[in-house]
N, C-alpha and C. Protein backbone atom coordinates (compact mmCIF):
# COMPACT_ATOMS: atom_id res chain seq x y z
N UNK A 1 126.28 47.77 -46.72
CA UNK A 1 125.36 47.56 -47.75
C UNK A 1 123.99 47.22 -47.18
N UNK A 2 123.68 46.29 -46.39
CA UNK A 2 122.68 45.58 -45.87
C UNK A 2 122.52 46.33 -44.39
N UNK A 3 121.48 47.07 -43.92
CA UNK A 3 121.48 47.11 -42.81
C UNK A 3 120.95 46.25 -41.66
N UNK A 4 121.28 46.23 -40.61
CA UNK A 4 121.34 44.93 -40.17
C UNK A 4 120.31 45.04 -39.29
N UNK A 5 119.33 43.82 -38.90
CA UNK A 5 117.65 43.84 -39.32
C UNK A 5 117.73 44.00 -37.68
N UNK A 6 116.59 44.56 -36.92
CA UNK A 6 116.73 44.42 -35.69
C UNK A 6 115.96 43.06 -35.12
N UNK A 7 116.53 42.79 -33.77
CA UNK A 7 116.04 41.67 -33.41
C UNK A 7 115.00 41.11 -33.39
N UNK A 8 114.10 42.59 -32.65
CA UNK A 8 112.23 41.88 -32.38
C UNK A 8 111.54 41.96 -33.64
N UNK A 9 112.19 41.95 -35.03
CA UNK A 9 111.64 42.21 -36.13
C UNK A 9 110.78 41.40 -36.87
N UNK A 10 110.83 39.74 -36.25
CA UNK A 10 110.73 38.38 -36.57
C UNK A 10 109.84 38.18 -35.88
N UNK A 11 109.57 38.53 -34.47
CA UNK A 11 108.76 38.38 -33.69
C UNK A 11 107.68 39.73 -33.37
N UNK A 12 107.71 40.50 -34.63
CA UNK A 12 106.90 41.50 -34.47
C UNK A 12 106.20 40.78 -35.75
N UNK A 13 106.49 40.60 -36.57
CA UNK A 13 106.08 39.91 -37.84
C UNK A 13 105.28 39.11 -37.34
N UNK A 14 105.81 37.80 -36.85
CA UNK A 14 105.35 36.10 -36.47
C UNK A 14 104.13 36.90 -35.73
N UNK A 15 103.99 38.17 -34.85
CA UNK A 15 102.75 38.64 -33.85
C UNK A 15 101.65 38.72 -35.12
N UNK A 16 102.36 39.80 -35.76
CA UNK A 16 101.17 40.43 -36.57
C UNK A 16 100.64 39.59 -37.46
N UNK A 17 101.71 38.29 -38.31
CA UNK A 17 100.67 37.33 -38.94
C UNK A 17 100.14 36.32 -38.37
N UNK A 18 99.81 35.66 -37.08
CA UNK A 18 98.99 35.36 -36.09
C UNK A 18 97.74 35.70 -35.84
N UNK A 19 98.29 37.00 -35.56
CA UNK A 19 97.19 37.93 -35.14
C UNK A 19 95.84 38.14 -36.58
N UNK A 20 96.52 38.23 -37.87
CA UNK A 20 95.47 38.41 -39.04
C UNK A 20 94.85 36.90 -39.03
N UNK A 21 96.00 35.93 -39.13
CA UNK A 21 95.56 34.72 -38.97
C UNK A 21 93.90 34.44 -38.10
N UNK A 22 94.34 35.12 -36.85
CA UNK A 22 93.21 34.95 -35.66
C UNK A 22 92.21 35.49 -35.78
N UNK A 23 92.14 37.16 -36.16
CA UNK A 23 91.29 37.73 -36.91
C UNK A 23 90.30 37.02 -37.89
N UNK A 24 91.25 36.88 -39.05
CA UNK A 24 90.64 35.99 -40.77
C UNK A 24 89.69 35.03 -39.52
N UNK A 25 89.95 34.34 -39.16
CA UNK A 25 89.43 32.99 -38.20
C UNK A 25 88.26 33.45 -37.71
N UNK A 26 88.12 34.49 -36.83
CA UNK A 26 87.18 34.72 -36.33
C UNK A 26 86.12 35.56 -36.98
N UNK A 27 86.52 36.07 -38.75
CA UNK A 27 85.64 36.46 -39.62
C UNK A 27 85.00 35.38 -40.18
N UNK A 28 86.09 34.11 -40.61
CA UNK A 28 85.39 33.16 -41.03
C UNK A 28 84.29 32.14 -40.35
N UNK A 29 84.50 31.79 -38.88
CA UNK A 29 83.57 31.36 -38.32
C UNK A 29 82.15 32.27 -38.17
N UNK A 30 82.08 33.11 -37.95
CA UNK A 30 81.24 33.88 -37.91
C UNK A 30 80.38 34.12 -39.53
N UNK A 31 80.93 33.54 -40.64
CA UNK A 31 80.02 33.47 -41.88
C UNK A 31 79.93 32.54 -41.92
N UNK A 32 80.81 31.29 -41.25
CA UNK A 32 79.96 29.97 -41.44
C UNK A 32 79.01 29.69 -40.91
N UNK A 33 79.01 30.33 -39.41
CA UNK A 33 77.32 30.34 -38.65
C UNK A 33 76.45 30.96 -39.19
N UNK A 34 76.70 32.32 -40.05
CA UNK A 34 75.86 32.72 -40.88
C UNK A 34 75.07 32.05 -41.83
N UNK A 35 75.96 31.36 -42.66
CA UNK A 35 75.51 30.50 -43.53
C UNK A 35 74.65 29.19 -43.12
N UNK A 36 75.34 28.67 -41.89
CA UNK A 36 74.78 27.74 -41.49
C UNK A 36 72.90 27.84 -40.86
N UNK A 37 72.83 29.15 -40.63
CA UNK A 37 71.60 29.76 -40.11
C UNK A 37 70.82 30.22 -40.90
N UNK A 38 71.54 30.18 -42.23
CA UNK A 38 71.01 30.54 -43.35
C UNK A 38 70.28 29.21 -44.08
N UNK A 39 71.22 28.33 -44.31
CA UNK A 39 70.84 26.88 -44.89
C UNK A 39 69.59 26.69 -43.84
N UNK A 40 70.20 26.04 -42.55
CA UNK A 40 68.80 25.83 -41.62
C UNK A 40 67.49 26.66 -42.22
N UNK A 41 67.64 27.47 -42.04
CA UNK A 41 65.75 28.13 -42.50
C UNK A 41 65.43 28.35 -43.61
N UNK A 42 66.16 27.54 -44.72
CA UNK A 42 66.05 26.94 -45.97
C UNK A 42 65.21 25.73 -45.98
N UNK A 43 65.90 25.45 -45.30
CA UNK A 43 65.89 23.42 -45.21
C UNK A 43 64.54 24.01 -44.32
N UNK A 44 64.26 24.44 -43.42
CA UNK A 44 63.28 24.44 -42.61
C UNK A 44 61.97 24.76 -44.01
N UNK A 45 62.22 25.75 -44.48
CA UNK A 45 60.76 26.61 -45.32
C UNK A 45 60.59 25.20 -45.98
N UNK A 46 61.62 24.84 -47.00
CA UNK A 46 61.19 23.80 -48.04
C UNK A 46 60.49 22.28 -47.29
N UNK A 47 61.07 22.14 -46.08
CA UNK A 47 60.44 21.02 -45.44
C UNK A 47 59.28 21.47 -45.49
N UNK A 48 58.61 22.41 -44.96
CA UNK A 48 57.55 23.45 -44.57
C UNK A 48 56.56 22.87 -46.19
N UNK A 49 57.20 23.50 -47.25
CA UNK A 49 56.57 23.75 -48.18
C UNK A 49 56.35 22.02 -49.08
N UNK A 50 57.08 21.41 -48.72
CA UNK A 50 57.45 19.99 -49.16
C UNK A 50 56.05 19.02 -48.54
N UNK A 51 55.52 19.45 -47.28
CA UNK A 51 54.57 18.62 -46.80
C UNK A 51 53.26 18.97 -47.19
N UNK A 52 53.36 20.75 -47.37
CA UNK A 52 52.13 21.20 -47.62
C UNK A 52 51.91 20.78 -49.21
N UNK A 53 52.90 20.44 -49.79
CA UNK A 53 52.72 20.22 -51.24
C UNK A 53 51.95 18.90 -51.02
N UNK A 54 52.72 17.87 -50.11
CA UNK A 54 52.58 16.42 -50.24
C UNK A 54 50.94 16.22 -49.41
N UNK A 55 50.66 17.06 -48.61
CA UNK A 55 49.41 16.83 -48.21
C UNK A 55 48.23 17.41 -49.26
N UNK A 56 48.71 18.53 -49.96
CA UNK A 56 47.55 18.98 -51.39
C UNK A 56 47.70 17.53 -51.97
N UNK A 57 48.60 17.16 -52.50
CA UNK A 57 48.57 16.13 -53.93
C UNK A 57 48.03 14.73 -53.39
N UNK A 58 47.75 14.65 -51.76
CA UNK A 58 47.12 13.36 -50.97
C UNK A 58 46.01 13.64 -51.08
N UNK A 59 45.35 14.81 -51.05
CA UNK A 59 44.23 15.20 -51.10
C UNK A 59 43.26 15.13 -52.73
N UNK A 60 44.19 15.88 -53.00
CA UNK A 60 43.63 15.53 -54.63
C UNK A 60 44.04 14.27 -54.98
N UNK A 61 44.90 13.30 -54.43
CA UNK A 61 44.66 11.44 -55.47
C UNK A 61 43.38 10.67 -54.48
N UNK A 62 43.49 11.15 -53.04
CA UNK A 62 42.06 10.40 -52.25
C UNK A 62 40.81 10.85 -53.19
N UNK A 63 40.65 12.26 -53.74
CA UNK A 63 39.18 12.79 -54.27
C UNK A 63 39.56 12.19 -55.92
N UNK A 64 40.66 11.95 -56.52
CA UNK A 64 40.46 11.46 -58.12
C UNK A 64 40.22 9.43 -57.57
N UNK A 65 40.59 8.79 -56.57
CA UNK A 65 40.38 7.66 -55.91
C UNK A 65 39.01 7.83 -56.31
N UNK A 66 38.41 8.77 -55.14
CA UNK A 66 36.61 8.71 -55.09
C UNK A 66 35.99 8.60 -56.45
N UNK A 67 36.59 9.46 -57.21
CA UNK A 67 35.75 10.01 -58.51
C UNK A 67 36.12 8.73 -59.28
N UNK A 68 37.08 8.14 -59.29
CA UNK A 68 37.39 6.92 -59.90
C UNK A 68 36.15 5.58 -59.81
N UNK A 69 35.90 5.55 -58.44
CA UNK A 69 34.88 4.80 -57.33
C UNK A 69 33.62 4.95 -58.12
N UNK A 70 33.23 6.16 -58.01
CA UNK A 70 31.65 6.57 -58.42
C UNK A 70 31.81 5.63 -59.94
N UNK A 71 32.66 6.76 -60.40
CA UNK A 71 32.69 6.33 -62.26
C UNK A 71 31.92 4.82 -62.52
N UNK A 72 32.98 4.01 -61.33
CA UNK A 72 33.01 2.55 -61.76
C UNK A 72 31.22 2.01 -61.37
N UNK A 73 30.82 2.56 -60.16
CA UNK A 73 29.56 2.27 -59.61
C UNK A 73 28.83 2.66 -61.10
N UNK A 74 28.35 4.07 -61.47
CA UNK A 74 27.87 4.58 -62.19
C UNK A 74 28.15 3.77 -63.79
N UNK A 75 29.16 3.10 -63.53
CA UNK A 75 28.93 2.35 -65.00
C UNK A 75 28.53 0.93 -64.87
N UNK A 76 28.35 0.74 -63.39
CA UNK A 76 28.09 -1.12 -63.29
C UNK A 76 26.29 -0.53 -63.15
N UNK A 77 25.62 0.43 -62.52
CA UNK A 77 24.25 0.47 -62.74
C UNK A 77 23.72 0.85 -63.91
N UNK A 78 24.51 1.83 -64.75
CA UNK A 78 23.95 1.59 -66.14
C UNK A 78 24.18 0.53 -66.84
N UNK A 79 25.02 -0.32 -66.49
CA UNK A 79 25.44 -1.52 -67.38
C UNK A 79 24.28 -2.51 -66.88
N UNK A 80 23.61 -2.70 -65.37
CA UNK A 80 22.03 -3.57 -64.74
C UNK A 80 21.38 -2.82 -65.42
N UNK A 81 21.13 -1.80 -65.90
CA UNK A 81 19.26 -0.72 -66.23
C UNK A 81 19.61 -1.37 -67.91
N UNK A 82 20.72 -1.32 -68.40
CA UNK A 82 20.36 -1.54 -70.02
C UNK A 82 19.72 -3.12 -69.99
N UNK A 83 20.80 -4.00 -69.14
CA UNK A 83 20.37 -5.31 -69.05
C UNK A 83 18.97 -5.79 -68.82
N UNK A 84 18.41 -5.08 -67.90
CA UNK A 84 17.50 -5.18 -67.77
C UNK A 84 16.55 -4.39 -67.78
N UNK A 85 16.54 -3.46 -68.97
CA UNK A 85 15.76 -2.98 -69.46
C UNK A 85 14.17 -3.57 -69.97
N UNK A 86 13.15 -3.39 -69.88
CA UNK A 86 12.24 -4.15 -70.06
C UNK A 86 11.74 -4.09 -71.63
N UNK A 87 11.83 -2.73 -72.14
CA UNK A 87 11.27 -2.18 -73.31
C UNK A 87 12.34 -3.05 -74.00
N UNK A 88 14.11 -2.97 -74.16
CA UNK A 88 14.57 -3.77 -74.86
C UNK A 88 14.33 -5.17 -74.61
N UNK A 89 13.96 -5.67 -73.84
CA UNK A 89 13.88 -7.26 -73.60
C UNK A 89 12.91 -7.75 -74.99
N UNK A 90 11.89 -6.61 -74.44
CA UNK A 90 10.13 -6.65 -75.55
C UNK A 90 10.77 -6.69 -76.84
N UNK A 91 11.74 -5.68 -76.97
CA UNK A 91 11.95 -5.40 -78.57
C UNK A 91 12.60 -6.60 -78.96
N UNK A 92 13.84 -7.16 -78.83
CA UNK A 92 14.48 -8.66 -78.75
C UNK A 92 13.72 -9.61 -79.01
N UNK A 93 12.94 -9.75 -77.91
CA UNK A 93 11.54 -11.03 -78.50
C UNK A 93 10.86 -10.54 -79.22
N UNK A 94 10.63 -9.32 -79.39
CA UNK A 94 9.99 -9.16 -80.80
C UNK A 94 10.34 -9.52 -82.14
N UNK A 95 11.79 -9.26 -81.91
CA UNK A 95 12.74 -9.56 -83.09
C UNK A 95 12.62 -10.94 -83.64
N UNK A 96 12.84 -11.62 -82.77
CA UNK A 96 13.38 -13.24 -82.67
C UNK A 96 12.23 -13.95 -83.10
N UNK A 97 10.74 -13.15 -82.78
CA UNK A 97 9.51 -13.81 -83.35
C UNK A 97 9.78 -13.65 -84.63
N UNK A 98 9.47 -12.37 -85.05
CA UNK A 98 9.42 -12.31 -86.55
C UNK A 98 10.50 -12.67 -87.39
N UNK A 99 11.38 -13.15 -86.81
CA UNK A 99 12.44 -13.82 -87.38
C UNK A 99 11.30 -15.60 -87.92
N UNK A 100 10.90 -15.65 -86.53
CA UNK A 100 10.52 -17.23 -86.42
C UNK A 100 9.12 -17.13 -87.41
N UNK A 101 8.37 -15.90 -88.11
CA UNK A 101 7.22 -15.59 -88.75
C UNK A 101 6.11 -14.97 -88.21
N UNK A 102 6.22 -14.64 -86.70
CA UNK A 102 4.34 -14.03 -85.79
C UNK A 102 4.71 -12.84 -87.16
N UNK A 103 3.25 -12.54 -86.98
CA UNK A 103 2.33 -11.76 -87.38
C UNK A 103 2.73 -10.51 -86.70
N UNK A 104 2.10 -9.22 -86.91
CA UNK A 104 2.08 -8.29 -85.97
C UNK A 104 1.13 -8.23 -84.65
N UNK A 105 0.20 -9.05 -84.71
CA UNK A 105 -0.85 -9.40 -83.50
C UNK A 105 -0.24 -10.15 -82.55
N UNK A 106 0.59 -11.15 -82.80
CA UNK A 106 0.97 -11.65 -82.21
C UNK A 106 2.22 -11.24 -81.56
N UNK A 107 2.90 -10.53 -82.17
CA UNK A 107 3.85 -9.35 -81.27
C UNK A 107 3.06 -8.30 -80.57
N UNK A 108 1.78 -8.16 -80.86
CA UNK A 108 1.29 -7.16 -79.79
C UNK A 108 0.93 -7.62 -78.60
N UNK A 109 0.11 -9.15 -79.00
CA UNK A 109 0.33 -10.03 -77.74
C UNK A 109 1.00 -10.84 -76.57
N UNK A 110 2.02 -10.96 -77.48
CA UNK A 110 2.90 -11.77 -76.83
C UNK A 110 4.21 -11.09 -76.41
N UNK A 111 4.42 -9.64 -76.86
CA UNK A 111 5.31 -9.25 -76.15
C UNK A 111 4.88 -7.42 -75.60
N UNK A 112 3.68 -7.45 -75.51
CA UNK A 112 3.22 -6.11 -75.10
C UNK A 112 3.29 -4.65 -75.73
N UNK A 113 3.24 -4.68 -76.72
CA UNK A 113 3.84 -3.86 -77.46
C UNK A 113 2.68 -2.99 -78.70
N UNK A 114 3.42 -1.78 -78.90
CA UNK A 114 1.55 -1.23 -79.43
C UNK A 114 1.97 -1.70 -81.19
N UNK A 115 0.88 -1.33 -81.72
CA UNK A 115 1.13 -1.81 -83.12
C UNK A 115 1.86 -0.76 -83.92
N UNK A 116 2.10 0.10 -83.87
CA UNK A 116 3.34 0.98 -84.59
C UNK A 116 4.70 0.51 -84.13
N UNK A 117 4.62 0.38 -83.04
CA UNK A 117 5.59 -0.55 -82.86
C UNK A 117 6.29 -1.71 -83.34
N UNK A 118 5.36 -2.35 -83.14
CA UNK A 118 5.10 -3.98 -83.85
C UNK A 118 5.69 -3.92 -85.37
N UNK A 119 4.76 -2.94 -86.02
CA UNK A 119 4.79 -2.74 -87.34
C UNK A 119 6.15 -2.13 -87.87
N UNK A 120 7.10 -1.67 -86.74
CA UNK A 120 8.26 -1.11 -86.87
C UNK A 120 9.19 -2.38 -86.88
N UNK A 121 9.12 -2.91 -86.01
CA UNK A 121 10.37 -4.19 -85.80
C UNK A 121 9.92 -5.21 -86.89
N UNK A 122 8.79 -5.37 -86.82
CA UNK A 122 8.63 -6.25 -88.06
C UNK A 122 9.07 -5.95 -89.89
N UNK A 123 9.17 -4.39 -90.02
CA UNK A 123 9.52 -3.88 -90.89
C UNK A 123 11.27 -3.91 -90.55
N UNK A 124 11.88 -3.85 -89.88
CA UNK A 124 13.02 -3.69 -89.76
C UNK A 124 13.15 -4.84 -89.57
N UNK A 125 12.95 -6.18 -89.12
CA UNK A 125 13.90 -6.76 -89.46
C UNK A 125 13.57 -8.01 -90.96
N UNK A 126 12.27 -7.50 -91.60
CA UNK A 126 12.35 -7.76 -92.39
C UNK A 126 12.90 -7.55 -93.57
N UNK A 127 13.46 -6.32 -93.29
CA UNK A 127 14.51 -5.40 -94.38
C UNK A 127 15.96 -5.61 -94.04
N UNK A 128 16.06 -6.11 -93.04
CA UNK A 128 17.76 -6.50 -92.16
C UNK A 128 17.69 -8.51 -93.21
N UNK A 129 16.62 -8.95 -92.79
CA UNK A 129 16.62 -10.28 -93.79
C UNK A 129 16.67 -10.20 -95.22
N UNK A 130 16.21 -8.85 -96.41
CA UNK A 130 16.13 -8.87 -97.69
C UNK A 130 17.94 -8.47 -98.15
């Protein structure tokens, strides 16, 4: 019924699945170095691209830093020129007289000022008092 198996039949087998074994093995190492050579100059570009990013965005927060800088300068010297503005100083004491009753002569005198002028603040803030 059964014919009866020959001897080296086991050991022709045990060769040949070894042998694919050894094969498969030496296909698979060979795509893991692939891969591995693959990842590497991955990892390499994005490092690459990771610094050049990080040195743009250093570049642009040092220049929004600067522009930040100026801003602040540029608003502490307009904030001295209004303060000490001379024309508003004039107008102020102008105010504060005719609050207290001068005349318009006496705002032309006493705080330098031409008489349309005069005649302006004195009208305004006599209409700011009605």
């Amino acid at each position: 019924m059964f014919a009866e198996i020959p001897s080296y039949l086991p050991w022709a087998l045990t060769v040949a699945a070894l042998s694919l074994v050894f094969v498969q093995g030496l296909v698979l190492g060979r795509q893991v170095r692939s891969l591995r050579a693959t990842l590497k100059e991955r990892c390499d570009t994005l490092g690459r691209e990771l610094h050049a990013t990080t040195s743009g965005s250093m570049g642009v927060g040092q220049r929004l830093v600067s522009c930040e800088r100026q801003l602040h300068e540029l608003r502490t010297t307009l904030d001295e020129m209004r303060q000490n503005d001379p024309l508003r100083i004039s107008y102020d004491e102008a105010s504060r007289l005719v609050d207290l009753g001068a005349d318009i002569d006496d705002l032309m005198n006493t705080c330098g000022i031409s008489r349309p002028e005069a005649e302006l603040v004195s009208a305004l803030r006599k209409r700011q008092a009605a």
